[in-house]
N, C-alpha and C. Protein backbone atom coordinates (compact mmCIF):
# COMPACT_ATOMS: atom_id res chain seq x y z
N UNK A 1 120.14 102.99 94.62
CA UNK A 1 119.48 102.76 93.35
C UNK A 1 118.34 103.76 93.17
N UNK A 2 118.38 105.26 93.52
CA UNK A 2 117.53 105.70 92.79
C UNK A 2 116.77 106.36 91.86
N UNK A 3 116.89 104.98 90.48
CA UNK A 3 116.24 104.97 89.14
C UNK A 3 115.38 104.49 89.88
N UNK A 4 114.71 103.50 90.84
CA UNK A 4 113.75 102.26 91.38
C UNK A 4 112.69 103.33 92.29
N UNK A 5 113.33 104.47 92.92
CA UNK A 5 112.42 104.78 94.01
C UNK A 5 111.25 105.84 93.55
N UNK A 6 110.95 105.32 92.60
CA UNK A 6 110.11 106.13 91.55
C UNK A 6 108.59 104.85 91.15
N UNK A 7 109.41 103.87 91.81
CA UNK A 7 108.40 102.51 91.43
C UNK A 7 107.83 102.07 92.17
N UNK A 8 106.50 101.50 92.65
CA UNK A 8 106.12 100.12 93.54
C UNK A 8 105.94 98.99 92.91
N UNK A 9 106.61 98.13 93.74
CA UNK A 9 106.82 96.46 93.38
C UNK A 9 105.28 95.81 93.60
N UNK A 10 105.42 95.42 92.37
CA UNK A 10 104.05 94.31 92.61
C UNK A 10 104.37 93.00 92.26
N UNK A 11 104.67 92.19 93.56
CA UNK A 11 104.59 90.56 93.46
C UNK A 11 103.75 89.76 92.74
N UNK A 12 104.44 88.82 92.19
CA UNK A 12 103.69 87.45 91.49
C UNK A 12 104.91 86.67 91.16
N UNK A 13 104.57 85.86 92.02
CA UNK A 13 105.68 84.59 92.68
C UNK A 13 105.78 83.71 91.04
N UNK A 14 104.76 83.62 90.28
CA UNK A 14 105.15 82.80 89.14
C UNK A 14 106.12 83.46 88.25
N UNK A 15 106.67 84.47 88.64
CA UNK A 15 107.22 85.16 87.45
C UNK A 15 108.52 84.62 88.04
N UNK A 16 109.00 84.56 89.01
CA UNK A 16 110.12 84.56 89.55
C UNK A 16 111.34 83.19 89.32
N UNK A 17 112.16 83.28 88.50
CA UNK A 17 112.91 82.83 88.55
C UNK A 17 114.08 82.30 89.08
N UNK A 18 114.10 82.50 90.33
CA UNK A 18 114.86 82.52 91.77
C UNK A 18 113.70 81.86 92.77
N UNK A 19 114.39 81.54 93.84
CA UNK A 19 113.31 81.30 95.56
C UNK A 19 113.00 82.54 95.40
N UNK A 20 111.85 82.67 95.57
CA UNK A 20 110.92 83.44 95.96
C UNK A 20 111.26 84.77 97.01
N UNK A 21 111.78 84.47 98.41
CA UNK A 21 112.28 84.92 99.09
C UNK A 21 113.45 85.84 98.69
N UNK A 22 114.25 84.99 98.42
CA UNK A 22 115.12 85.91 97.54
C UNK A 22 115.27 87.14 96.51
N UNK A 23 114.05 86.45 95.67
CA UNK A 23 113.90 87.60 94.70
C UNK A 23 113.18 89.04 95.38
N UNK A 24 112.52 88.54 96.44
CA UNK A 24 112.31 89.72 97.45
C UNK A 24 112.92 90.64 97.92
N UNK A 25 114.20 90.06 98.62
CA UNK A 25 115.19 90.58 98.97
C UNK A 25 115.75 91.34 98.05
N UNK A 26 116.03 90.94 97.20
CA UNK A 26 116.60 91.32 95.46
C UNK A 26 115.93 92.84 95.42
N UNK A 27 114.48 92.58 95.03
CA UNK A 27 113.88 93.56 94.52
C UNK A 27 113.71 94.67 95.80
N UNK A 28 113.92 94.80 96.62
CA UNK A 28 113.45 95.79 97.82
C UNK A 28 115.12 96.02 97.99
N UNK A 29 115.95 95.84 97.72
CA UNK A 29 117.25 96.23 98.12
C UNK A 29 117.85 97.20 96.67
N UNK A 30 116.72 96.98 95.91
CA UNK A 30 116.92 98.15 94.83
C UNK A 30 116.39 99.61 95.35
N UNK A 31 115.51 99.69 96.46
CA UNK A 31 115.17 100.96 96.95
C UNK A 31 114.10 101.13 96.65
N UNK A 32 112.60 100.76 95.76
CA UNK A 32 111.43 100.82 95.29
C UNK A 32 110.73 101.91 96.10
N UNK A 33 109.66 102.68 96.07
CA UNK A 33 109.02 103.59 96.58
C UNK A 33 108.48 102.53 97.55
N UNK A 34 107.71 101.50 97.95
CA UNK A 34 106.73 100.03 98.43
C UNK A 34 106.55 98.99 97.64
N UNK A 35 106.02 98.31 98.09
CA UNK A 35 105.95 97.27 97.45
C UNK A 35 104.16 96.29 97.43
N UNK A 36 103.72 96.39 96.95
CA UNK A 36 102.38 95.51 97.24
C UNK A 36 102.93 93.91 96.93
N UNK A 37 102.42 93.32 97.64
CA UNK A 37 102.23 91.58 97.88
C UNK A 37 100.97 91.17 97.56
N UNK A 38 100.84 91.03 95.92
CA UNK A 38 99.54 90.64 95.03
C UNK A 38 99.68 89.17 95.49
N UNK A 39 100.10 88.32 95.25
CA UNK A 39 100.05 86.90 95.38
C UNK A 39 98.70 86.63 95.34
N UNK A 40 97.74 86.90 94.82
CA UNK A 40 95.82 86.76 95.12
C UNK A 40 95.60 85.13 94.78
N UNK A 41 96.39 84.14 94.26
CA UNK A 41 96.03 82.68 94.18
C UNK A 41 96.14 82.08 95.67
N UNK A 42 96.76 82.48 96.84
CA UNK A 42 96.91 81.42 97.79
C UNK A 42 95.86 81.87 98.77
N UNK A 43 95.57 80.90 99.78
CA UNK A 43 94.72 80.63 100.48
C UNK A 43 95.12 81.74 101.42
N UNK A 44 94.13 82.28 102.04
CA UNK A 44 94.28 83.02 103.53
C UNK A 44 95.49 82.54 104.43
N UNK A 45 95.99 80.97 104.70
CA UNK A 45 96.56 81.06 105.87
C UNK A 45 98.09 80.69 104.81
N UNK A 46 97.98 80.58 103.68
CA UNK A 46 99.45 80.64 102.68
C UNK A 46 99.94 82.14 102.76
N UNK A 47 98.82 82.95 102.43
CA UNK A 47 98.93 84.43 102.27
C UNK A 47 99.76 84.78 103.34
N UNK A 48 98.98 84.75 104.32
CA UNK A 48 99.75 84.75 106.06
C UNK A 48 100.73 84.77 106.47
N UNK A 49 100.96 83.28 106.25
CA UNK A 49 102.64 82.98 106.28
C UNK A 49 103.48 83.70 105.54
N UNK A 50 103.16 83.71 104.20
CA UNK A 50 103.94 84.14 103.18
C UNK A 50 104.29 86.18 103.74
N UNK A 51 103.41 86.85 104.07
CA UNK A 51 103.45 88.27 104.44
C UNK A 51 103.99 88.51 105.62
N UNK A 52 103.96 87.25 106.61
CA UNK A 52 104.57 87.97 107.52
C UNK A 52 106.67 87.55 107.05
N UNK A 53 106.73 86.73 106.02
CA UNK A 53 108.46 86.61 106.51
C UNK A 53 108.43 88.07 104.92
N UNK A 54 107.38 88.07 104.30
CA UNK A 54 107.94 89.34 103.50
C UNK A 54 107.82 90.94 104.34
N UNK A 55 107.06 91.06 104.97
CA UNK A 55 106.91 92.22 105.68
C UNK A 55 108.19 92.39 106.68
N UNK A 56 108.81 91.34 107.47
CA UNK A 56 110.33 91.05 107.48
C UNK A 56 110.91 91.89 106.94
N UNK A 57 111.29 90.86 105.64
CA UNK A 57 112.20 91.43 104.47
C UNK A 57 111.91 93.27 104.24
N UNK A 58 110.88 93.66 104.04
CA UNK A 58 110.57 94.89 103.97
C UNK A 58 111.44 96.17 105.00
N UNK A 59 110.75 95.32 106.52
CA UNK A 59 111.30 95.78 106.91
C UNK A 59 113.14 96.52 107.46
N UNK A 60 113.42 95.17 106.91
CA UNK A 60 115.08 95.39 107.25
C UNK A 60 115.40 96.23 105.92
N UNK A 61 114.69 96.49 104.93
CA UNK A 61 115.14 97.30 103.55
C UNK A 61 114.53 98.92 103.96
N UNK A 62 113.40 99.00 105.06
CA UNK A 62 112.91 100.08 104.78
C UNK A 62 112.19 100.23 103.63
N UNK A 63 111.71 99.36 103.15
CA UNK A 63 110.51 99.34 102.02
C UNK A 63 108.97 99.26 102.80
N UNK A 64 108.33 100.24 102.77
CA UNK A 64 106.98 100.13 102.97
C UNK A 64 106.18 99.05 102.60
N UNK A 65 105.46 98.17 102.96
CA UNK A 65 104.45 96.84 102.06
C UNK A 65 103.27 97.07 102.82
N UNK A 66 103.14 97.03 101.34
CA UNK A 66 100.93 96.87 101.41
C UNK A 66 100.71 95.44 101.12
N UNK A 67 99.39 95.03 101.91
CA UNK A 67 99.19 93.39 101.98
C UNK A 67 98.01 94.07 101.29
N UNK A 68 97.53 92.99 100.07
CA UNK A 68 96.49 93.18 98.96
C UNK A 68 95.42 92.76 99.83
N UNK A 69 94.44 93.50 99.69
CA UNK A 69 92.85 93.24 100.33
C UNK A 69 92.81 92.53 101.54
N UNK A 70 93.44 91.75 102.47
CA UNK A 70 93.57 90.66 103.28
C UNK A 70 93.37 91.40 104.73
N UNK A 71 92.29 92.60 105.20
CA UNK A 71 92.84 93.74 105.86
C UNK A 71 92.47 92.98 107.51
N UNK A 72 91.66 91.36 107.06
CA UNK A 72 92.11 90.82 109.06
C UNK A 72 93.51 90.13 108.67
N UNK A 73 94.45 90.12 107.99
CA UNK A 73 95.86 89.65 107.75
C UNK A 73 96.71 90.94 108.33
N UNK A 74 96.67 91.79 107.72
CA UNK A 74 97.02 93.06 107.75
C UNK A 74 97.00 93.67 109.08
N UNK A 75 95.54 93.70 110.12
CA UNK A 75 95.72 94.17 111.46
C UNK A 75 96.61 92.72 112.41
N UNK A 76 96.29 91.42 111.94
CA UNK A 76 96.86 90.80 112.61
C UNK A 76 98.52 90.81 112.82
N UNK A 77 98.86 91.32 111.41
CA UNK A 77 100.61 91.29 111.21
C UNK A 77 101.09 93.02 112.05
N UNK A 78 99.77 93.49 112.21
CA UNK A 78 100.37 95.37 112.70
C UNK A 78 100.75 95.99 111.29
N UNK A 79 100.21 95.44 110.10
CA UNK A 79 100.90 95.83 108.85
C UNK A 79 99.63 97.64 108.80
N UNK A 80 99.76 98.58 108.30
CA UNK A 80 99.01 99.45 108.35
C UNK A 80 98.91 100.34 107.12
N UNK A 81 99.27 99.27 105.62
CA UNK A 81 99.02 99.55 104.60
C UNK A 81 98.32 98.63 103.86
N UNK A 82 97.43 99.07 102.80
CA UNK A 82 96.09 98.04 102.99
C UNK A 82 96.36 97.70 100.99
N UNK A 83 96.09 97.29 100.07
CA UNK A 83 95.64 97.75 98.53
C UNK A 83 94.41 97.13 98.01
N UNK A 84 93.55 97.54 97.88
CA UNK A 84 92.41 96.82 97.56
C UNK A 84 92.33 97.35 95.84
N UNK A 85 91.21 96.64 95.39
CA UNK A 85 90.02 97.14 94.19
C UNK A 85 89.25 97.58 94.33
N UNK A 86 88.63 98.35 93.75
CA UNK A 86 87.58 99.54 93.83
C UNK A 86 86.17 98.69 94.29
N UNK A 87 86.32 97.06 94.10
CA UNK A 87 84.82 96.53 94.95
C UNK A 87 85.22 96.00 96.71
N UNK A 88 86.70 95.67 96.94
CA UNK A 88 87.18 95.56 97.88
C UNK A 88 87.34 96.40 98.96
N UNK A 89 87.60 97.94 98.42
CA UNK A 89 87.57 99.46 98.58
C UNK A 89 86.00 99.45 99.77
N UNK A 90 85.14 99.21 98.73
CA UNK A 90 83.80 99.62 99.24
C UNK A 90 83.14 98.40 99.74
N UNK A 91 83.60 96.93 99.83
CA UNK A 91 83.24 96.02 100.91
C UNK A 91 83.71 96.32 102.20
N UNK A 92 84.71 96.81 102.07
CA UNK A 92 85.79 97.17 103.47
C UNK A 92 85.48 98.73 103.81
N UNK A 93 84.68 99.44 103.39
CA UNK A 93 84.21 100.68 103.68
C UNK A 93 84.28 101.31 105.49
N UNK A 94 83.57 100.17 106.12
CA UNK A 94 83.51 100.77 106.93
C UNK A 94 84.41 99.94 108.06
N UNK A 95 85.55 99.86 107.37
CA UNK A 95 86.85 98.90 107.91
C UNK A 95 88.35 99.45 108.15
N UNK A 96 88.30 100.43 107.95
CA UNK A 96 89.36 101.20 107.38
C UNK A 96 90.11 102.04 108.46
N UNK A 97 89.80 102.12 109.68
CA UNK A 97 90.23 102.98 110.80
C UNK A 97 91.58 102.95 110.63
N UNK A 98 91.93 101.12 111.10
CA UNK A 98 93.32 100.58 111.32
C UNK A 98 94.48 101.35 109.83
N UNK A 99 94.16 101.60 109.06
CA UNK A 99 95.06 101.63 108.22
C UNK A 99 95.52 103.39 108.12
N UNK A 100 97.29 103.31 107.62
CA UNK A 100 97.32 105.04 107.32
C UNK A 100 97.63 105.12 106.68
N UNK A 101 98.16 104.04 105.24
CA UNK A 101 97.99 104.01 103.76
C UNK A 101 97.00 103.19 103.07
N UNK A 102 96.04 103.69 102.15
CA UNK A 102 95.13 102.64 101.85
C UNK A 102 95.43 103.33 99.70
N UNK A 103 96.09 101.75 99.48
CA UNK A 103 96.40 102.05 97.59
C UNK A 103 94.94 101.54 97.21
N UNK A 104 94.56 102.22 95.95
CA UNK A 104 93.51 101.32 95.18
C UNK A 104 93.52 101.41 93.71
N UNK A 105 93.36 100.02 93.57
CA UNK A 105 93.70 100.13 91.71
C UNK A 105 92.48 101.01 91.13
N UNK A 106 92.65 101.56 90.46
CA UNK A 106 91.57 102.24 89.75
C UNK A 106 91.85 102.29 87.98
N UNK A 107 90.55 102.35 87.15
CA UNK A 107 90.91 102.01 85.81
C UNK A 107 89.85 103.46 85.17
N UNK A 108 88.98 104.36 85.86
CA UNK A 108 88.38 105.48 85.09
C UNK A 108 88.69 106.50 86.06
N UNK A 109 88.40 107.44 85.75
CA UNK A 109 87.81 108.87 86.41
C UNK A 109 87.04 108.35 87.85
N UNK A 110 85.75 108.09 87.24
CA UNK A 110 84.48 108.07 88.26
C UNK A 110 85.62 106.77 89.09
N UNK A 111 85.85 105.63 88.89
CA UNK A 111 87.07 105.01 89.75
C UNK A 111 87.79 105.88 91.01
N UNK A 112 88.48 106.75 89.75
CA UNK A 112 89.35 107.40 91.15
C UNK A 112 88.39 108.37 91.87
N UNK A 113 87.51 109.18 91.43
CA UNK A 113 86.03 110.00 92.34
C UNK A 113 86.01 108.78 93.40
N UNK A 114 85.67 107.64 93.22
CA UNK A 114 85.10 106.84 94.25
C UNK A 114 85.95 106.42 95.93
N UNK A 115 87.28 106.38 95.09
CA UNK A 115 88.17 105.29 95.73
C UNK A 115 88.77 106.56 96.85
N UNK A 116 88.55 107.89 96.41
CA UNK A 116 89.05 109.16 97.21
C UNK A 116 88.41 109.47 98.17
N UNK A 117 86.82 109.28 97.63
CA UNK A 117 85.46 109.63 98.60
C UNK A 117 85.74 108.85 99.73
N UNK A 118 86.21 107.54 99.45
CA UNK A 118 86.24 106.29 100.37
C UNK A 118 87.67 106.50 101.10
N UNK A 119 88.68 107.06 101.56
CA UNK A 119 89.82 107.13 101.91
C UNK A 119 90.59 106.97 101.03
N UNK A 120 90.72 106.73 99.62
CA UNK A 120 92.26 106.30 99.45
C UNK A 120 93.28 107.48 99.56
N UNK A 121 94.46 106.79 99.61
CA UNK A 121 95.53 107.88 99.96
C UNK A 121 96.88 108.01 98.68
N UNK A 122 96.50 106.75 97.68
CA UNK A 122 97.25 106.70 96.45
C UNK A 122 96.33 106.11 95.76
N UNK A 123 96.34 105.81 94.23
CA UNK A 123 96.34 105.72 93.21
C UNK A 123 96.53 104.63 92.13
N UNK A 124 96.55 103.86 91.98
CA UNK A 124 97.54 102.74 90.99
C UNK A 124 96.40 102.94 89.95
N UNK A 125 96.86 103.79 88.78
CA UNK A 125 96.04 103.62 87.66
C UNK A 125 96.25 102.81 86.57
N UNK A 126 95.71 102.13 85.98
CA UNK A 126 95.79 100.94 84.59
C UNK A 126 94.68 101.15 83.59
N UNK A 127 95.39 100.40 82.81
CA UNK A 127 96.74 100.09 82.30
C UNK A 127 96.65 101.05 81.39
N UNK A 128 98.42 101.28 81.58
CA UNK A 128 98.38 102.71 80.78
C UNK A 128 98.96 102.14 79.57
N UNK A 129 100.01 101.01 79.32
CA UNK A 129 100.26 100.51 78.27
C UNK A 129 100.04 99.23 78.07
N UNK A 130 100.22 98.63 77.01
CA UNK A 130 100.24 97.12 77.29
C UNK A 130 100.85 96.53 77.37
N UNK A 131 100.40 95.36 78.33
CA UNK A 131 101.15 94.87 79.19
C UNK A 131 100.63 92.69 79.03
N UNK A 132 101.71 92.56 79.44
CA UNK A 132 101.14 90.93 79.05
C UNK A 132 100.69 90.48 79.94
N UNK A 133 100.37 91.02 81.18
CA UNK A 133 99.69 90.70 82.23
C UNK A 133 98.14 91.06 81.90
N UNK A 134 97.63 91.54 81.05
CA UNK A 134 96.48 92.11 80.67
C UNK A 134 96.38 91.98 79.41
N UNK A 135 96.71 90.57 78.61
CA UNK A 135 96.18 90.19 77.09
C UNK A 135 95.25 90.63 76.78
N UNK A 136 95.09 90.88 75.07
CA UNK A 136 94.63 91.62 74.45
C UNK A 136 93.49 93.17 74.98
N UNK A 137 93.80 93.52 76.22
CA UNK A 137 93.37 95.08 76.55
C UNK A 137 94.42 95.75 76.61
N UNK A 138 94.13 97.00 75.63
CA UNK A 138 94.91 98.17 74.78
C UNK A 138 94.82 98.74 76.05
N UNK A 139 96.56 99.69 76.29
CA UNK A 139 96.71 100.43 77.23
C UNK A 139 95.75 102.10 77.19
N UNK A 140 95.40 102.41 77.93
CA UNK A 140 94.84 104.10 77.59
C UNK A 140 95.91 104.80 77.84
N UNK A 141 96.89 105.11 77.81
CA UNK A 141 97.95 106.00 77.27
C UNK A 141 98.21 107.46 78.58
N UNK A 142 99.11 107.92 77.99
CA UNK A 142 99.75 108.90 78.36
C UNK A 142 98.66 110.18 78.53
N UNK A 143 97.89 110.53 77.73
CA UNK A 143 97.00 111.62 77.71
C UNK A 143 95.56 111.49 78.81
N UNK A 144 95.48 110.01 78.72
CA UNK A 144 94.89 109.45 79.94
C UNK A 144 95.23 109.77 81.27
N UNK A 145 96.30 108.81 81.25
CA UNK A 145 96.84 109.32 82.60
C UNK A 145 96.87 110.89 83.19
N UNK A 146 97.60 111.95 82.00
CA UNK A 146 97.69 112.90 82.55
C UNK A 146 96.00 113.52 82.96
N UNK A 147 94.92 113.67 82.19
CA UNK A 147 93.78 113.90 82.56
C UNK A 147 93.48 113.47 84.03
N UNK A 148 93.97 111.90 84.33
CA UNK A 148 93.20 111.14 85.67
C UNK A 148 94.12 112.16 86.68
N UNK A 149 95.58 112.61 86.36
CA UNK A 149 96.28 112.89 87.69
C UNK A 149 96.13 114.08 88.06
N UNK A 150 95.61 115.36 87.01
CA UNK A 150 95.30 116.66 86.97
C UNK A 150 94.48 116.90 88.27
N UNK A 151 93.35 115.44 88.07
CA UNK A 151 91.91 115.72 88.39
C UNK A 151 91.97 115.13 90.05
N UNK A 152 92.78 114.52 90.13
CA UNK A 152 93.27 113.73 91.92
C UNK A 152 93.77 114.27 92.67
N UNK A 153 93.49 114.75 94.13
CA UNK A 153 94.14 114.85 94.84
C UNK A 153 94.90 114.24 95.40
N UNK A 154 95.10 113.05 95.68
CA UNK A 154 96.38 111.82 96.10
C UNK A 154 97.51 111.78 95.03
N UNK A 155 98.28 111.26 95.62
CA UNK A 155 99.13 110.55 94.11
C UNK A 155 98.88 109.24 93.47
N UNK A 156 99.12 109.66 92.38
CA UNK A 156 98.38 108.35 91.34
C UNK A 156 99.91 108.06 90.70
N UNK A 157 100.04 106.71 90.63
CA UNK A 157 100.84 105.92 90.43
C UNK A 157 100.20 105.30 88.99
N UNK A 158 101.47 105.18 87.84
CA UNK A 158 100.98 104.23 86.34
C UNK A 158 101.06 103.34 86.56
N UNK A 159 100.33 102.24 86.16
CA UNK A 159 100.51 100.16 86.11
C UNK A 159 99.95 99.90 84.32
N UNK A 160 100.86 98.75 84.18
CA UNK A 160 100.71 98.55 82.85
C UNK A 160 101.72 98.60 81.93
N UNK A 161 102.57 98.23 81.71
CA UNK A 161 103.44 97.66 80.79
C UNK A 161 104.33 98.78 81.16
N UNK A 162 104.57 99.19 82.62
CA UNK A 162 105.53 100.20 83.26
C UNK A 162 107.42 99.36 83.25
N UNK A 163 108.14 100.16 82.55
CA UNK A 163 109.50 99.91 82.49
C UNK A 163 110.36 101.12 83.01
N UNK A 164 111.47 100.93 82.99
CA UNK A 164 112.41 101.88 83.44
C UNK A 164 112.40 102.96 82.13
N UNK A 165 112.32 102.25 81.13
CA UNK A 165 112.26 103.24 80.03
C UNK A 165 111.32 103.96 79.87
N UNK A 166 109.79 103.98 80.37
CA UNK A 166 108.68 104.74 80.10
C UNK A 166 108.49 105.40 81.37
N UNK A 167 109.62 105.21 82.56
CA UNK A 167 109.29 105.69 83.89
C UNK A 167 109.04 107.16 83.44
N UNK A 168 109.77 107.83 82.74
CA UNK A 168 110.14 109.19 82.72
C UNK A 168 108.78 109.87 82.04
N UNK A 169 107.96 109.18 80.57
CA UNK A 169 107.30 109.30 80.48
C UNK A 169 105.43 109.41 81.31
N UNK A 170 105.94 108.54 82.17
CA UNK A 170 104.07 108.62 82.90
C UNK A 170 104.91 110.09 84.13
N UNK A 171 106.00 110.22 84.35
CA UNK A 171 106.15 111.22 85.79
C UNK A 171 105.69 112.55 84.69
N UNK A 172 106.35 112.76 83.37
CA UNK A 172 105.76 113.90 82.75
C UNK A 172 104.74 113.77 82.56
N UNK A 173 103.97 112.66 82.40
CA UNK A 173 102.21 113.31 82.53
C UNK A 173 101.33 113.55 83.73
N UNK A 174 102.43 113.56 84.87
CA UNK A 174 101.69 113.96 85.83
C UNK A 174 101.99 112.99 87.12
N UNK A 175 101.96 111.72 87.04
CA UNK A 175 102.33 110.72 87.96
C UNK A 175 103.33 110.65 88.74
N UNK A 176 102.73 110.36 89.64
CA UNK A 176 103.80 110.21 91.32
C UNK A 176 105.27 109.58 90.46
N UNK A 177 104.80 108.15 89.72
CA UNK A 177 105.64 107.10 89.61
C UNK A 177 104.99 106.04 88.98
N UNK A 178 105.42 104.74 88.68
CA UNK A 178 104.75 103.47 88.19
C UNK A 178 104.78 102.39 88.92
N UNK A 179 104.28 101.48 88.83
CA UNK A 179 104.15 100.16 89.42
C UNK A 179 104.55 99.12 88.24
N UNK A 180 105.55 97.88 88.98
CA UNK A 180 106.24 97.41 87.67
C UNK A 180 106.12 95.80 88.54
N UNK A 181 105.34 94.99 87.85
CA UNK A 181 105.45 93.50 88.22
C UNK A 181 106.71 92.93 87.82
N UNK A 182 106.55 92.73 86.19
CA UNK A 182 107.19 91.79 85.70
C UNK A 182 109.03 92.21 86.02
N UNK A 183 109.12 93.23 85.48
CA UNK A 183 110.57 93.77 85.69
C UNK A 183 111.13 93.92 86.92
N UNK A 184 110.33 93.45 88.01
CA UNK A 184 111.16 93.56 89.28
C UNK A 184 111.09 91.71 89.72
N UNK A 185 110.00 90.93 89.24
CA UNK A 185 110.01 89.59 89.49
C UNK A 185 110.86 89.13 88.90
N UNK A 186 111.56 90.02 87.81
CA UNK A 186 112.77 89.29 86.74
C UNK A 186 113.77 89.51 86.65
N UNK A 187 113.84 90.42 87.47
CA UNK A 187 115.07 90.92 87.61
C UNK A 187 116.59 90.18 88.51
């Protein structure tokens, strides 16, 4: 499948219309570039459980997974891809040894300046369109993006109302690729 390996999967178990598990399997057997495991509603030791039978699954697909911010989850599982937010980024500053991918969402310029200074090694920029995960905030667009990716040395990845149909669009402005929640939880 690769139309998909152009994408990272971003989990959210409410979208999913299937066991959970499954739709995992589902979506990582399409070939995705990684996958982040957002799930940010459950408790530390739900999270836990839940990452180590997906990091599993990952593994038997050969899908890379980043565990979202959780980075004593992360050394405990041997997982060594991290995704934080740009305040998570710089709480965990001086935390960062263990990891040799570290994603960070970023939403400006001075964002991605920061998140680079600090190690990151990719990108997830938003929202480039809109997206219903982000009611009523207007996407910053294509001309955006290309400005943020000119100016980065990592690769920067689009989030935000990312489809198979606009994939083609954010790679011509510059982008690694996109990040797609809904269309891989629904799929």
């Amino acid at each position: 499948m690769e139309k998909y390996n152009k994408l990272i999967a971003v989990t959210n178990r409410h979208l999913c219309k299937r066991d959970y598990l499954e739709q995992i399997k589902r979506v990582v057997s399409l070939n995705p570039k990684s996958l982040i495991l957002r799930e940010k509603d459950l408790s530390k030791e739900e999270y836990e459980n839940l990452a180590k039978k997906v990091i599993d699954i990952c593994k038997d697909h050969n899908t890379p997974c980043f565990i979202h911010s959780h980075t004593d989850i992360a050394k405990k599982l041997y997982c060594k891809r991290i995704h934080f937010s740009i305040p998570k980024l710089k709480e965990n500053r001086d935390n960062l040894d263990f990891f040799n991918e570290i994603s960070v969402s970023c939403h400006s310029l001075k964002d991605v300046e920061q998140a680079i200074s600090l190690g990151a090694t990719r990108i997830v920029l938003g929202n480039i369109f809109e997206t219903p995960c982000k009611q009523g905030v207007s996407g910053k667009g294509l001309d955006f993006l290309s400005k943020i990716c000119k100016s980065s040395s990592v690769p920067v990845f689009a989030i935000g109302g990312i489809t198979l149909d606009n994939l083609y669009d954010v790679i011509e402005a510059g982008a690694q690729g996109g990040c797609m929640m809904s269309g891989f939880m629904k799929i």
